[in-house]
Protein backbone atom coordinates (compact mmCIF):
# COMPACT_ATOMS: atom_id res chain seq x y z
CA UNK A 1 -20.88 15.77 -7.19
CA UNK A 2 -17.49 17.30 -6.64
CA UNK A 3 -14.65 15.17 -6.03
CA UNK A 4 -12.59 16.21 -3.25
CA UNK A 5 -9.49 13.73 -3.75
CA UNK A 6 -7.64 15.29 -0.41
CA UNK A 7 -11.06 14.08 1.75
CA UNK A 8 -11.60 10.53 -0.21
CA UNK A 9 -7.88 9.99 0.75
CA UNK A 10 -8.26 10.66 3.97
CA UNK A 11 -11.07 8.83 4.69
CA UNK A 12 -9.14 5.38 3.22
CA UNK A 13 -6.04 6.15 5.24
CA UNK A 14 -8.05 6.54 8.07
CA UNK A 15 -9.82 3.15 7.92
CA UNK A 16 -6.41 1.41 7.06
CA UNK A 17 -4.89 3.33 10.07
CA UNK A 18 -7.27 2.22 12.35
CA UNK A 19 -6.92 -1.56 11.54
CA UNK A 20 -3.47 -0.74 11.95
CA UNK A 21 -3.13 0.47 15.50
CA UNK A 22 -5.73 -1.68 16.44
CA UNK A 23 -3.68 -5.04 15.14
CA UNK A 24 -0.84 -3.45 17.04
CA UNK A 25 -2.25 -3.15 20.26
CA UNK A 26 -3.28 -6.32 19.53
CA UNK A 27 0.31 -8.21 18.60
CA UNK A 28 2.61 -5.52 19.45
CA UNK A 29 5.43 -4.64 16.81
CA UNK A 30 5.91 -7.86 15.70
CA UNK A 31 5.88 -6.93 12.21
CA UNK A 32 10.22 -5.57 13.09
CA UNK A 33 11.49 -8.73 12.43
CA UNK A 34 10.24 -8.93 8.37
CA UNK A 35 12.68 -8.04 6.00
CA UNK A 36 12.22 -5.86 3.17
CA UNK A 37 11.73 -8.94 0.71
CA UNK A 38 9.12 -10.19 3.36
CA UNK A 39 7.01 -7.35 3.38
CA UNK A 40 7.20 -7.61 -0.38
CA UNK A 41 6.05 -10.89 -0.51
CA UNK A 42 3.02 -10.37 1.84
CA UNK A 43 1.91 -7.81 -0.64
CA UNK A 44 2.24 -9.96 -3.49
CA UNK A 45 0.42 -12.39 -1.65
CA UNK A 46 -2.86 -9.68 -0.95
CA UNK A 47 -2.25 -8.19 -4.37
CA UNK A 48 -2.21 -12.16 -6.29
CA UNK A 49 -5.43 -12.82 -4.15
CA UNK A 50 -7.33 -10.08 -5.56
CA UNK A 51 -6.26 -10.73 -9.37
CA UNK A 52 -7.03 -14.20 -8.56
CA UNK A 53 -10.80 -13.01 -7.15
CA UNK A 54 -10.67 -10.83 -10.11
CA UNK A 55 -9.85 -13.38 -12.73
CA UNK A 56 -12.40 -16.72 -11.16
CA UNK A 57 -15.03 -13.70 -10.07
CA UNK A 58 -15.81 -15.66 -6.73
CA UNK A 59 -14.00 -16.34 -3.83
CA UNK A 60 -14.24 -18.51 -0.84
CA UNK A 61 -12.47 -17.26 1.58
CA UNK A 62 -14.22 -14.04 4.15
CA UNK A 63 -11.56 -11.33 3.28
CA UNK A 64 -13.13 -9.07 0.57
CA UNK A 65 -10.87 -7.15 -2.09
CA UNK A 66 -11.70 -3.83 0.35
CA UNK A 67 -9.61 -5.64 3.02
CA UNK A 68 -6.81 -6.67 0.95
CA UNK A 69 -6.46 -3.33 -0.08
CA UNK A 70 -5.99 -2.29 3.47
CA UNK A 71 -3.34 -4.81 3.91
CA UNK A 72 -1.33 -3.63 0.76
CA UNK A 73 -1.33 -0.17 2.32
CA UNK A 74 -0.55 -1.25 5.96
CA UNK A 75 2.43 -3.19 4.84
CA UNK A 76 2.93 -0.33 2.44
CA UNK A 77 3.71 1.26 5.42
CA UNK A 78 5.93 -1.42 7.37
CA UNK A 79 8.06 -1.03 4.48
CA UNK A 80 9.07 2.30 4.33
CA UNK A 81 9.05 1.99 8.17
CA UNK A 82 11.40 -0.62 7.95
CA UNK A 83 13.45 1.18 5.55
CA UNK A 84 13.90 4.19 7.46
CA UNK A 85 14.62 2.29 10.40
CA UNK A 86 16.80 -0.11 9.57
CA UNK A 87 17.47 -3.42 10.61
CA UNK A 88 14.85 -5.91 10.89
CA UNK A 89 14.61 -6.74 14.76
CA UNK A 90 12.40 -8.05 17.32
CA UNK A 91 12.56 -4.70 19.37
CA UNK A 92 8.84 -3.89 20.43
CA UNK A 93 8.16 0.13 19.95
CA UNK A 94 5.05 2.01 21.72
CA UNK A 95 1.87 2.50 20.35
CA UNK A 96 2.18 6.37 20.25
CA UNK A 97 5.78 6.04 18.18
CA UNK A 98 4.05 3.44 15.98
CA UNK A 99 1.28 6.13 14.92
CA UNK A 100 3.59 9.11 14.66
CA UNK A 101 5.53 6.78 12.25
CA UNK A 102 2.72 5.97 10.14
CA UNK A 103 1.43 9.23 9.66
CA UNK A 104 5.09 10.55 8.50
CA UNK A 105 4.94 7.85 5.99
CA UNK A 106 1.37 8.68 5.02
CA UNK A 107 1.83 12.22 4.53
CA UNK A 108 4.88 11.56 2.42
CA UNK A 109 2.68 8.85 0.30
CA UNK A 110 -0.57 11.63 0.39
CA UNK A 111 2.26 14.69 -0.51
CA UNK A 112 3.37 12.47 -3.96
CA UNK A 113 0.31 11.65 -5.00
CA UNK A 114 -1.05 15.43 -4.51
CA UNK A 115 2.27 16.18 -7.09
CA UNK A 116 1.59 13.24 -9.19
CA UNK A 117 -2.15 14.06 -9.22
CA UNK A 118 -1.15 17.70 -10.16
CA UNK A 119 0.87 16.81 -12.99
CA UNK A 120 -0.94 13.92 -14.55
CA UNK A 121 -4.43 14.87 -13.69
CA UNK A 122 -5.87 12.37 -12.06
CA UNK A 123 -5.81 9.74 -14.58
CA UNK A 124 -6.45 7.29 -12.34
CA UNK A 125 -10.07 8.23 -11.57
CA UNK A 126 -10.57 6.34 -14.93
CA UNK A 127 -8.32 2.66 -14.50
CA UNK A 128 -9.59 -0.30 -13.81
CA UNK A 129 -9.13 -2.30 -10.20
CA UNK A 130 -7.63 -4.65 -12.18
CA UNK A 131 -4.94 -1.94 -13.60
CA UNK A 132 -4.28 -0.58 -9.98
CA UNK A 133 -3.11 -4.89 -9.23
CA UNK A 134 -1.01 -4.98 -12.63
CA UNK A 135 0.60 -2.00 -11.27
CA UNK A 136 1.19 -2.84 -7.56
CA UNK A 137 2.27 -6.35 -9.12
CA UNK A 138 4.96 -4.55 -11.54
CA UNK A 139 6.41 -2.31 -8.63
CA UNK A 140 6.69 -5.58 -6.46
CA UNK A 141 9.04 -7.33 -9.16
CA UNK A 142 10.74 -3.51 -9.17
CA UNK A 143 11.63 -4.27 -5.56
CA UNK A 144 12.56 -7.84 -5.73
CA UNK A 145 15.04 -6.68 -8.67
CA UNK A 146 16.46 -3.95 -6.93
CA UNK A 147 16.85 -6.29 -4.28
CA UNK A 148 19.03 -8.56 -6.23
CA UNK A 149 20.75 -5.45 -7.13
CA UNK A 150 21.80 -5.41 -3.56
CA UNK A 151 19.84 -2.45 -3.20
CA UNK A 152 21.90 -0.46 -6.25
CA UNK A 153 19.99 1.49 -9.18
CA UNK A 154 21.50 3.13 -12.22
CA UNK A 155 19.10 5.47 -13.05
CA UNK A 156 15.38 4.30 -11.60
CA UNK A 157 13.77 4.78 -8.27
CA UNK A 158 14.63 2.87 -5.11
CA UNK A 159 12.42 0.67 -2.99
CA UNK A 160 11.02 3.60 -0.75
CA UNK A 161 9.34 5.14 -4.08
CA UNK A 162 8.22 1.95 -5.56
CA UNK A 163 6.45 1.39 -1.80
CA UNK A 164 4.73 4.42 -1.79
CA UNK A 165 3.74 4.13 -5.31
CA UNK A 166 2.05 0.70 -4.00
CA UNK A 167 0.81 2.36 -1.39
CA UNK A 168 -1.01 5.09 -3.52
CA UNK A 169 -2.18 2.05 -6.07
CA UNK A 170 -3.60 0.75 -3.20
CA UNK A 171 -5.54 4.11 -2.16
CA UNK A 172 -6.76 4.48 -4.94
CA UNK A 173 -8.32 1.14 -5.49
CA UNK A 174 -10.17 1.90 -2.06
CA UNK A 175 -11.49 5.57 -2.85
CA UNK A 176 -13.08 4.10 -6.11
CA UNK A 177 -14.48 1.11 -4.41
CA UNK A 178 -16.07 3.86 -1.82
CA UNK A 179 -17.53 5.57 -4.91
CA UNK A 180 -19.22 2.06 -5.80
CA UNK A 181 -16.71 1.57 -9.10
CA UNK A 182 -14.54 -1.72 -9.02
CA UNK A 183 -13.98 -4.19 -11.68
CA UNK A 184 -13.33 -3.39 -15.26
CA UNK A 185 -14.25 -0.08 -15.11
CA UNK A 186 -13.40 2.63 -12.79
């Protein structure tokens, strides 16, 4: 079977896209008003649920892991919204601007990993679920950090790269699910 990374990417954005415009259509923007530290915490949230599910191997609750991945990447994608934006508000935007703002955000989070991918060589085809968690889990303490930092870094990334590295984590969790690997072993 040949692995076609670009394809398997696609395919996961796409489902998390169309949850996305779907729940907007649905609530409007109401997602403007969070804060950068809310979105963060809504992630930790998804991402604590799955180690939990991980850890206790049961669950009782509907949401699978599958849809808590989505919800990493959607609010993946609030928060570099948010941070190009600006201010958190309760301004409602249109459906069409909301999509167009997604994909920019996508293809910025697709074009890293394709560099990432390039240089490390795909390395994460072989971590665990559970490393992909660890991971998203470190970058969210990154963020709350920088955060204290009032934003400021001496020498490390800022919040946008930390949220798309999430966002990628989160991608890649999904593709390998799709392939039928989850658990200890990817």
């Amino acid at each position: 079977m040949e692995i076609n990374t670009n394809l398997q990417y696609d395919q996961a954005v796409g489902a998390c896209k169309d949850i996305f415009l779907k729940k907007t259509k649905d609530y409007g923007t109401s997602w403007r008003v969070l804060r950068i530290i809310s979105i963060t915490d809504q992630i930790f949230i998804k991402a604590m649920r799955v180690r939990t599910i991980q850890e206790k191997q049961t669950q009782k609750i509907g949401d699978n892991i599958q849809a808590e991945f989505i919800g990493i990447v959607n609010y993946a994608v609030i928060g570099l919204t948010q941070l190009e934006i600006g201010n958190a508000e309760m301004d409602e935007m249109d459906v069409n601007k909301v999509e167009s703002l997604y994909d920019k955000k996508i293809d910025f989070s697709k074009s890293t990993m394709l560099d990432k991918n390039h240089d490390y060589g795909e390395a994460w085809r072989d971590m665990s679920q559970e490393s992909f968690i660890d991971l998203i889990l470190m970058k969210l303490n990154r963020i709350r950090q920088i955060l204290s930092n009032d934003g400021v870094t001496i020498i490390s990334e800022g919040v946008d790269a930390n949220f798309v590295d999430i966002l990628n984590y989160a991608i890649f969790g999904l593709i390998l699910m799709n392939e039928g690997k989850a658990g200890h072993n990817a």
